[in-house]
C-alpha atoms as a PDB file:
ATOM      1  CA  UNK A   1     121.220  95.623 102.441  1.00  0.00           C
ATOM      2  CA  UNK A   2     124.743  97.397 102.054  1.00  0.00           C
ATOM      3  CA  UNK A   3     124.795 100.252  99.235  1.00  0.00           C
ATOM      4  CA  UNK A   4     126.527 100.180  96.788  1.00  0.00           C
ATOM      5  CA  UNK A   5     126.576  96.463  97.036  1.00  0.00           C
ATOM      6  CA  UNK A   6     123.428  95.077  97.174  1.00  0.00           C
ATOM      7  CA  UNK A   7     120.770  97.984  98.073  1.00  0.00           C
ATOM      8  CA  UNK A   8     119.386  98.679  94.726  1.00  0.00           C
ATOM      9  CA  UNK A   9     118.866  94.717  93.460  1.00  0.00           C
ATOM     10  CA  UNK A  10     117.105  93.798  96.773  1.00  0.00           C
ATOM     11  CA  UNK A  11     114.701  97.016  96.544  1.00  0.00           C
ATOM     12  CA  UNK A  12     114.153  96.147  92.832  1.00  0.00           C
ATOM     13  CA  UNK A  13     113.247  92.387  94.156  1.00  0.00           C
ATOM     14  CA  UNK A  14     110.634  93.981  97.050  1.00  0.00           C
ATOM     15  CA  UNK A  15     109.233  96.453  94.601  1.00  0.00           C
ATOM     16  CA  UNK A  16     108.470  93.361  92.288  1.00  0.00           C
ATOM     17  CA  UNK A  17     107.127  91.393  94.680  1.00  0.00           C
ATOM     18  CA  UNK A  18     104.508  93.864  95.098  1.00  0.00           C
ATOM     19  CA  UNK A  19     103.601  93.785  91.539  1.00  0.00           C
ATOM     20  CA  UNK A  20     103.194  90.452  91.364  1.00  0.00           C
ATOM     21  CA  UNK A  21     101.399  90.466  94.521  1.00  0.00           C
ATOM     22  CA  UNK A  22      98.666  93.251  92.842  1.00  0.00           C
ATOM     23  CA  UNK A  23      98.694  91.320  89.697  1.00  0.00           C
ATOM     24  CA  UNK A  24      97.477  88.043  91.734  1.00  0.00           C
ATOM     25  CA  UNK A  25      94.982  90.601  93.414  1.00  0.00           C
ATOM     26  CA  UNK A  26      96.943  90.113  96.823  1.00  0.00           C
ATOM     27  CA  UNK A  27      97.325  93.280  99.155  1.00  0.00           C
ATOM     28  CA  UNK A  28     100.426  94.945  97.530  1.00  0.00           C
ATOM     29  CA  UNK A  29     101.233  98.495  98.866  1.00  0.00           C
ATOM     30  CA  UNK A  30     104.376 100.370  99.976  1.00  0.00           C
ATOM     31  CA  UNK A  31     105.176 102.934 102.716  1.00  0.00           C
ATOM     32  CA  UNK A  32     107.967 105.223 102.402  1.00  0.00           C
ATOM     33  CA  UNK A  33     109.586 107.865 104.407  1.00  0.00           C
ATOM     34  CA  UNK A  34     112.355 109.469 102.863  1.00  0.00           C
ATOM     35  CA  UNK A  35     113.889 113.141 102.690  1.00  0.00           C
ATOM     36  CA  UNK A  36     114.999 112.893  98.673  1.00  0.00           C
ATOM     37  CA  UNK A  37     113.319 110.574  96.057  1.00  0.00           C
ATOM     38  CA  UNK A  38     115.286 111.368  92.646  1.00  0.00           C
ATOM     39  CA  UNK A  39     116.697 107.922  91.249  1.00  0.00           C
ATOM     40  CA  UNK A  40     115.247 107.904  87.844  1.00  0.00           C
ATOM     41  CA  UNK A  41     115.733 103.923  88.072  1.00  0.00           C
ATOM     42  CA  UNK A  42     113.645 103.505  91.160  1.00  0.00           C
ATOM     43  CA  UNK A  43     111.689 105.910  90.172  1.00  0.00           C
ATOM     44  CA  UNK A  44     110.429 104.539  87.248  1.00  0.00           C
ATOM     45  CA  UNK A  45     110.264 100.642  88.829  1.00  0.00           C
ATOM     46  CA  UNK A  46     107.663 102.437  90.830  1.00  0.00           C
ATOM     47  CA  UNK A  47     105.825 103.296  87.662  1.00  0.00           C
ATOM     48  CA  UNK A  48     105.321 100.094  86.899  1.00  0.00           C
ATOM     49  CA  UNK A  49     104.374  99.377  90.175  1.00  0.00           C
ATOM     50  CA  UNK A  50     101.802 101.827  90.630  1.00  0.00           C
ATOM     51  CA  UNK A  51     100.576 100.765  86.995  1.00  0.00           C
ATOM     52  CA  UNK A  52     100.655  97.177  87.868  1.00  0.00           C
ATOM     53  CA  UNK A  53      97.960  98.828  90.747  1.00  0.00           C
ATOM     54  CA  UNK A  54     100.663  98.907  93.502  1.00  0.00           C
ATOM     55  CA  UNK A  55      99.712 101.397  96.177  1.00  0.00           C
ATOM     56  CA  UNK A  56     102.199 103.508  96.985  1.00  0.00           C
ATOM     57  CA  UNK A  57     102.355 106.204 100.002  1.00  0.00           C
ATOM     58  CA  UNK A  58     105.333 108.539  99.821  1.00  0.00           C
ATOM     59  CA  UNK A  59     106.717 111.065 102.567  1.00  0.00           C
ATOM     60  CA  UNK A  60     109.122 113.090 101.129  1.00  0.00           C
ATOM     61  CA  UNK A  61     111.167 115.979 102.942  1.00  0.00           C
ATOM     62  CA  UNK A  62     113.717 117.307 100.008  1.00  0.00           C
ATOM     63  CA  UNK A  63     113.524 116.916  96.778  1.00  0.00           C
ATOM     64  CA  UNK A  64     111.628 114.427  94.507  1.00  0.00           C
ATOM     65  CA  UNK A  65     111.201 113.671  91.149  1.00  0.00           C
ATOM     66  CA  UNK A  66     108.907 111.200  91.100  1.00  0.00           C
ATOM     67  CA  UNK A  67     105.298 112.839  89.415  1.00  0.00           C
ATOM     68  CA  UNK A  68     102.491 111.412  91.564  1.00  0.00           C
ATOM     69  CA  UNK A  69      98.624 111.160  90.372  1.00  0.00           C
ATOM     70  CA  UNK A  70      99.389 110.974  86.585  1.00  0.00           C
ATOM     71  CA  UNK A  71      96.829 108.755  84.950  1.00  0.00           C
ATOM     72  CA  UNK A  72      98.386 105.411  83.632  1.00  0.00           C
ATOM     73  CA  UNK A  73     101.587 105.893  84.933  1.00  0.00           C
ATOM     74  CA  UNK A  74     101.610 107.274  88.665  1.00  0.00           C
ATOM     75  CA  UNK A  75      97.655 107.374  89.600  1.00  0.00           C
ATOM     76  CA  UNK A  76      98.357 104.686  92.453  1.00  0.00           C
ATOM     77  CA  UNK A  77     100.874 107.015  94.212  1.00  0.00           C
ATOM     78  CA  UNK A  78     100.385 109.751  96.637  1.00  0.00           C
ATOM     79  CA  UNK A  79     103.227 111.978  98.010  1.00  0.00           C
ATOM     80  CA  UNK A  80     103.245 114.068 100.742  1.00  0.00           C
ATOM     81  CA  UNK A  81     106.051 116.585 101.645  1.00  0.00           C
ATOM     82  CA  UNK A  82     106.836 117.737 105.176  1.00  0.00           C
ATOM     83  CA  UNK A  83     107.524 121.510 105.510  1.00  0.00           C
ATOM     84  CA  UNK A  84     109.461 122.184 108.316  1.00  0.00           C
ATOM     85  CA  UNK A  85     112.397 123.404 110.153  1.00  0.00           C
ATOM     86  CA  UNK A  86     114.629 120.558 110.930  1.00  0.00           C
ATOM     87  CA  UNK A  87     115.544 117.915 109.007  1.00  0.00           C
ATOM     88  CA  UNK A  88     114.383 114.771 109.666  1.00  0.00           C
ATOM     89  CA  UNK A  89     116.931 111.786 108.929  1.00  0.00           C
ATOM     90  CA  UNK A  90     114.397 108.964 109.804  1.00  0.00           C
ATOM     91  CA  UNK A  91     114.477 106.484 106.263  1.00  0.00           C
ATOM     92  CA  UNK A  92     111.152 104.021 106.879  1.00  0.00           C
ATOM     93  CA  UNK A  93     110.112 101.494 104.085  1.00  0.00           C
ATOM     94  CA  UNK A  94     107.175  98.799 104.479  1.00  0.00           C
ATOM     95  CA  UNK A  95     105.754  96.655 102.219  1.00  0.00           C
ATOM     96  CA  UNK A  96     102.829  94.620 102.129  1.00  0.00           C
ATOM     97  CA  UNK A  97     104.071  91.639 101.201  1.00  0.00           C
ATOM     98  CA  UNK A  98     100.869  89.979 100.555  1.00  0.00           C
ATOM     99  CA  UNK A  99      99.721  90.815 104.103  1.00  0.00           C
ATOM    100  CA  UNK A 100     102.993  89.791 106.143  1.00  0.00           C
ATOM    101  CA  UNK A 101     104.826  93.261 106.125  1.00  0.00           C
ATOM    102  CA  UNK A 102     108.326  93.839 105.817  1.00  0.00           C
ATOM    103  CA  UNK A 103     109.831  97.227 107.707  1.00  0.00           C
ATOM    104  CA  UNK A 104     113.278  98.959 107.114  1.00  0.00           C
ATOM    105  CA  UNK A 105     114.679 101.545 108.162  1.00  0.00           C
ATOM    106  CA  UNK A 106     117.803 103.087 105.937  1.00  0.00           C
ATOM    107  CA  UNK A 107     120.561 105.545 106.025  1.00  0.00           C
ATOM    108  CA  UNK A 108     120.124 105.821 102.404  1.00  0.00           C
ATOM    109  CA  UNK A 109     117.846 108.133 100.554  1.00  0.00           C
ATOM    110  CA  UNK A 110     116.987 107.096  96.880  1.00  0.00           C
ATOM    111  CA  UNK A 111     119.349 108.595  95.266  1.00  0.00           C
ATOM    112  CA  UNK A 112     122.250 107.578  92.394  1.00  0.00           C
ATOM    113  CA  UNK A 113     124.856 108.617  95.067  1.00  0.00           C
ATOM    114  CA  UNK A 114     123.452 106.997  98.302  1.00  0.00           C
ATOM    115  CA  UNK A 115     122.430 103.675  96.165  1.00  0.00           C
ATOM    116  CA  UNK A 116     125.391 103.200  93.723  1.00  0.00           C
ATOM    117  CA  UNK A 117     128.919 105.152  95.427  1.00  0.00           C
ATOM    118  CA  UNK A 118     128.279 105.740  99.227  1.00  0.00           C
ATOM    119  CA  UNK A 119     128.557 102.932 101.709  1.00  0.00           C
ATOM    120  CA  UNK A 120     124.468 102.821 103.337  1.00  0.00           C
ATOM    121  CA  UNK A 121     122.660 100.302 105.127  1.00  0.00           C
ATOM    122  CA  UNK A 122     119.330  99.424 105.402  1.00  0.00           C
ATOM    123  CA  UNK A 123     118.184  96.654 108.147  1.00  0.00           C
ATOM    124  CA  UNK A 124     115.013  94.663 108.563  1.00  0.00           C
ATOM    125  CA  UNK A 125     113.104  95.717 111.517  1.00  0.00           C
ATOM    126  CA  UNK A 126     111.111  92.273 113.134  1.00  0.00           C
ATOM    127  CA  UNK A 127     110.097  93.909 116.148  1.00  0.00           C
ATOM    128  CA  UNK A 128     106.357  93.955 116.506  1.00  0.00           C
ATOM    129  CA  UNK A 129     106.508  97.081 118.787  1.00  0.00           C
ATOM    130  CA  UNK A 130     109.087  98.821 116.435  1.00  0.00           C
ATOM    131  CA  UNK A 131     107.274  98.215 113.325  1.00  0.00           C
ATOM    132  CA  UNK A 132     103.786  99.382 115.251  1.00  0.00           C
ATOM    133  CA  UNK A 133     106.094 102.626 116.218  1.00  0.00           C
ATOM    134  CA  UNK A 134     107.222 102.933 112.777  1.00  0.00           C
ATOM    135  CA  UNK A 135     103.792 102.378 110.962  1.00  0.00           C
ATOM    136  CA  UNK A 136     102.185 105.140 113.599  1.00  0.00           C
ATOM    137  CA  UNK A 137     105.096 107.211 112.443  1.00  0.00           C
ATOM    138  CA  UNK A 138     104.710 107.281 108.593  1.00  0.00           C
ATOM    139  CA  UNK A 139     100.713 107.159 109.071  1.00  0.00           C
ATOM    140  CA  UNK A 140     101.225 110.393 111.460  1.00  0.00           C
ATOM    141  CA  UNK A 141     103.060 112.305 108.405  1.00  0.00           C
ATOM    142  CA  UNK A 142     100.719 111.316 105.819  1.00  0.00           C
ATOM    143  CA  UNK A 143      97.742 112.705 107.538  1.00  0.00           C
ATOM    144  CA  UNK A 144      99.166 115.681 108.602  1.00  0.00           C
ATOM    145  CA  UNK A 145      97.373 118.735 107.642  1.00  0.00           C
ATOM    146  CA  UNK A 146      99.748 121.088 109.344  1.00  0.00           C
ATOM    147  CA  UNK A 147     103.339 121.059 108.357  1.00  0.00           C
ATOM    148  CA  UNK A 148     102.633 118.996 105.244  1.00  0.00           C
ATOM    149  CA  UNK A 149     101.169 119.256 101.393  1.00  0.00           C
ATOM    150  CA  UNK A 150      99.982 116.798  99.370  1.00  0.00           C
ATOM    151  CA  UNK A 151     101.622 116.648  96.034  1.00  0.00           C
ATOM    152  CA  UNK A 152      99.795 116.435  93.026  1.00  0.00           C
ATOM    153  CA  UNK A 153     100.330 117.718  89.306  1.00  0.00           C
ATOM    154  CA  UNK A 154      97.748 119.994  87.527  1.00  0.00           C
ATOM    155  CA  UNK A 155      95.727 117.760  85.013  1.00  0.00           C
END
């Protein structure tokens, strides 16, 4: 996937598969490690993911504006962010795919800029021992209890 050319459509398309995955009561989650999560288009495809009963695991080091744990829209998602000194430039996306996961790893963060007017890529990963480094890496940051806080809004 090549921002601005095709990134957004073909995240769209995975994030859809998922739903339709959950709505046929397949296994329909996604990983995501990311440093800023403000696209109000993704944003709200996730939504309708997580309504559509889409599991959704978020690591986010800068800024986001998605709203996780709000019931009927966002209850499905959980957000972590990662307090900490450097910045880490690692992009990691899996989905379930109905049990046959697909990994990428990005130079773009969601974001208007990175998906619509700067040149990104994001590549498949098939590499069993890549994608069990990258899986240990996202599951790593979302159990952190150190350098990390789980996101949640006051109900």
């Amino acid at each position: 996937m090549v921002s601005p050319f095709n990134t957004r459509r073909k995240i769209n398309s995975l994030i859809d598969k998922e739903i339709k995955n959950a709505k046929n009561d397949e296994e329909a989650y996604i990983y995501l490690k990311i440093n800023n999560l403000v696209d109000s288009k993704i944003i709200k495809k996730l939504y309708e993911a997580s309504k559509a009963g889409v599991k959704i695991y978020a690591v986010v080091r800068g800024i986001c504006a998605l709203v996780p744990g709000v019931k009927g829209v966002s209850e499905n998602i959980e957000v972590r962010s990662v307090v900490g000194r450097y910045l880490e430039h690692s992009r990691i996306i899996i989905f379930a795919n109905g049990g046959n996961e697909k990994y990428y790893i990005s130079s773009a963060d969601w974001m208007g800029r990175n998906l619509d007017r700067r040149i990104e890529v994001t590549a498949p990963v098939h590499d069993p021992e890549i994608q069990s480094e990258l899986k240990f890496m996202i599951e790593a940051a979302l159990n952190d209890n150190t350098k990390s806080r789980f996101i949640d809004v006051y109900q």
